[in-house]
C-alpha atoms as a PDB file:
ATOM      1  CA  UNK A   1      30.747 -89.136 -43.429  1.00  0.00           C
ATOM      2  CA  UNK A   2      29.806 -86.955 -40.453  1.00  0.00           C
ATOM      3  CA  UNK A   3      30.243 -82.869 -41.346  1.00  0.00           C
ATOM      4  CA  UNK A   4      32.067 -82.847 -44.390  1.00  0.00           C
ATOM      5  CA  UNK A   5      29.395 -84.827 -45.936  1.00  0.00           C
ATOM      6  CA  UNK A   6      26.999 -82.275 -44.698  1.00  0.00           C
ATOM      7  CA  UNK A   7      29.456 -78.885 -45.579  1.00  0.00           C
ATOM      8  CA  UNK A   8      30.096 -80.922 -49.092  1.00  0.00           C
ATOM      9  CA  UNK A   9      26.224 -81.107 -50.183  1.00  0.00           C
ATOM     10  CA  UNK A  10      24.876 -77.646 -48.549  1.00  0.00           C
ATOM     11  CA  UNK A  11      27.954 -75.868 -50.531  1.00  0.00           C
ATOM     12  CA  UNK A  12      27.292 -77.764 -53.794  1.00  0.00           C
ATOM     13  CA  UNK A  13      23.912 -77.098 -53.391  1.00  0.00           C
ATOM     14  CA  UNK A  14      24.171 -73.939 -52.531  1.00  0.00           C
ATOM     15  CA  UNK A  15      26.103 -73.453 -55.949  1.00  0.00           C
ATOM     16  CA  UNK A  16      23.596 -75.252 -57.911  1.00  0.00           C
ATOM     17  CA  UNK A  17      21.112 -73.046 -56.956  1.00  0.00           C
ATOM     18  CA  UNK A  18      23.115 -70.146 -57.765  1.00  0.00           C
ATOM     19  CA  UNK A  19      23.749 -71.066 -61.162  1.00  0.00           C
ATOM     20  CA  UNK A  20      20.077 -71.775 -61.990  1.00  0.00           C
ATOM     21  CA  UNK A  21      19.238 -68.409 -60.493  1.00  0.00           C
ATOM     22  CA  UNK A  22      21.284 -66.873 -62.631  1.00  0.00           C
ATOM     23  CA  UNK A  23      20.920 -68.576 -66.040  1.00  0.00           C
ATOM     24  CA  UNK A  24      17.427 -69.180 -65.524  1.00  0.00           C
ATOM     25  CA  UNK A  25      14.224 -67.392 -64.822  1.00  0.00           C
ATOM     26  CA  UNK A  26      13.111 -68.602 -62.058  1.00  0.00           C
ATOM     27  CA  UNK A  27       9.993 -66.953 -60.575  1.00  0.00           C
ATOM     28  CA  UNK A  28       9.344 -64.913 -57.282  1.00  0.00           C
ATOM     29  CA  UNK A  29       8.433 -67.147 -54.533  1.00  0.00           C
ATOM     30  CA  UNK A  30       7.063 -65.017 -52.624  1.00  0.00           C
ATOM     31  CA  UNK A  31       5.349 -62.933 -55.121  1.00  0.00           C
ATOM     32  CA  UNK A  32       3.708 -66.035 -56.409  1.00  0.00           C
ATOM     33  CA  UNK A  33       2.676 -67.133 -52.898  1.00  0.00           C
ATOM     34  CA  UNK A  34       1.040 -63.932 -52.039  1.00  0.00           C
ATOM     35  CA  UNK A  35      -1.089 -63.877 -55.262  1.00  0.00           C
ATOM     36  CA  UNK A  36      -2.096 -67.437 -54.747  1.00  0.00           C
ATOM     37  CA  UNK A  37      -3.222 -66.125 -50.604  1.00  0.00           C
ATOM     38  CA  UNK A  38      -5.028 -63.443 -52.357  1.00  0.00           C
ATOM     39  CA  UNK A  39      -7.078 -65.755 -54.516  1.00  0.00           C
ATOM     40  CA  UNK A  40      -7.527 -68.032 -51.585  1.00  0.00           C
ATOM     41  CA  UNK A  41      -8.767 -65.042 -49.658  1.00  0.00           C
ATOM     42  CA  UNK A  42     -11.044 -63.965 -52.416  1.00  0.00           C
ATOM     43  CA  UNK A  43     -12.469 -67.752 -53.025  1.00  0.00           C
ATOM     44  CA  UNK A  44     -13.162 -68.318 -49.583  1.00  0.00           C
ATOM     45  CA  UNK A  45     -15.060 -64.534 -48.878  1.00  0.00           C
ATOM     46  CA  UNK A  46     -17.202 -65.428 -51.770  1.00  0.00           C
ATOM     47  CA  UNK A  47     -18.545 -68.204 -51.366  1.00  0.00           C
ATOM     48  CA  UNK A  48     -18.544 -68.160 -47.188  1.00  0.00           C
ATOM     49  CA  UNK A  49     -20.861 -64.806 -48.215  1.00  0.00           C
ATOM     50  CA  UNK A  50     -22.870 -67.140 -50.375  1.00  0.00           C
ATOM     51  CA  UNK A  51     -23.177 -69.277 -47.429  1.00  0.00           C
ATOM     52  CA  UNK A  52     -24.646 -67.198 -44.796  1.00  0.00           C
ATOM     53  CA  UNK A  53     -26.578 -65.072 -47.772  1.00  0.00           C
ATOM     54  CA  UNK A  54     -28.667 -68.878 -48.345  1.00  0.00           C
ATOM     55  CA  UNK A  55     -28.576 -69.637 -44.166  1.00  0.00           C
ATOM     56  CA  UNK A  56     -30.855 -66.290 -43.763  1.00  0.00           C
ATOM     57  CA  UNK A  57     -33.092 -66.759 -46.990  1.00  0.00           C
ATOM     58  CA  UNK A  58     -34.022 -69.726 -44.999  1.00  0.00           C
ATOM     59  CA  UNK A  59     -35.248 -68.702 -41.914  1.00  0.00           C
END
């Protein structure tokens, strides 16, 4: 099989994904990794501040 099996499914995968990108809406990667970062960010500040807030109540 060797390389042409390799060139063979990269290219016709390559031109599958193509024609889904085009006929279909396919969301923003990246845009949709960043917002889910963002609410990781924003989970993990709140309750880490939660955290330390209860640590000093007890002392």
């Amino acid at each position: 099989m060797g390389i042409m099996g390799s060139c063979f499914s990269f290219i016709l995968g390559s031109v599958f994904g193509i024609y889904v990108a085009q006929n279909y809406n396919i969301p923003n990667i990246q845009k949709l990794s960043t917002k889910g970062l963002l609410i990781a960010k924003h989970i993990e500040e709140t309750y880490w501040k939660l955290k330390k807030r209860d640590d000093e109540n007890q002392n």
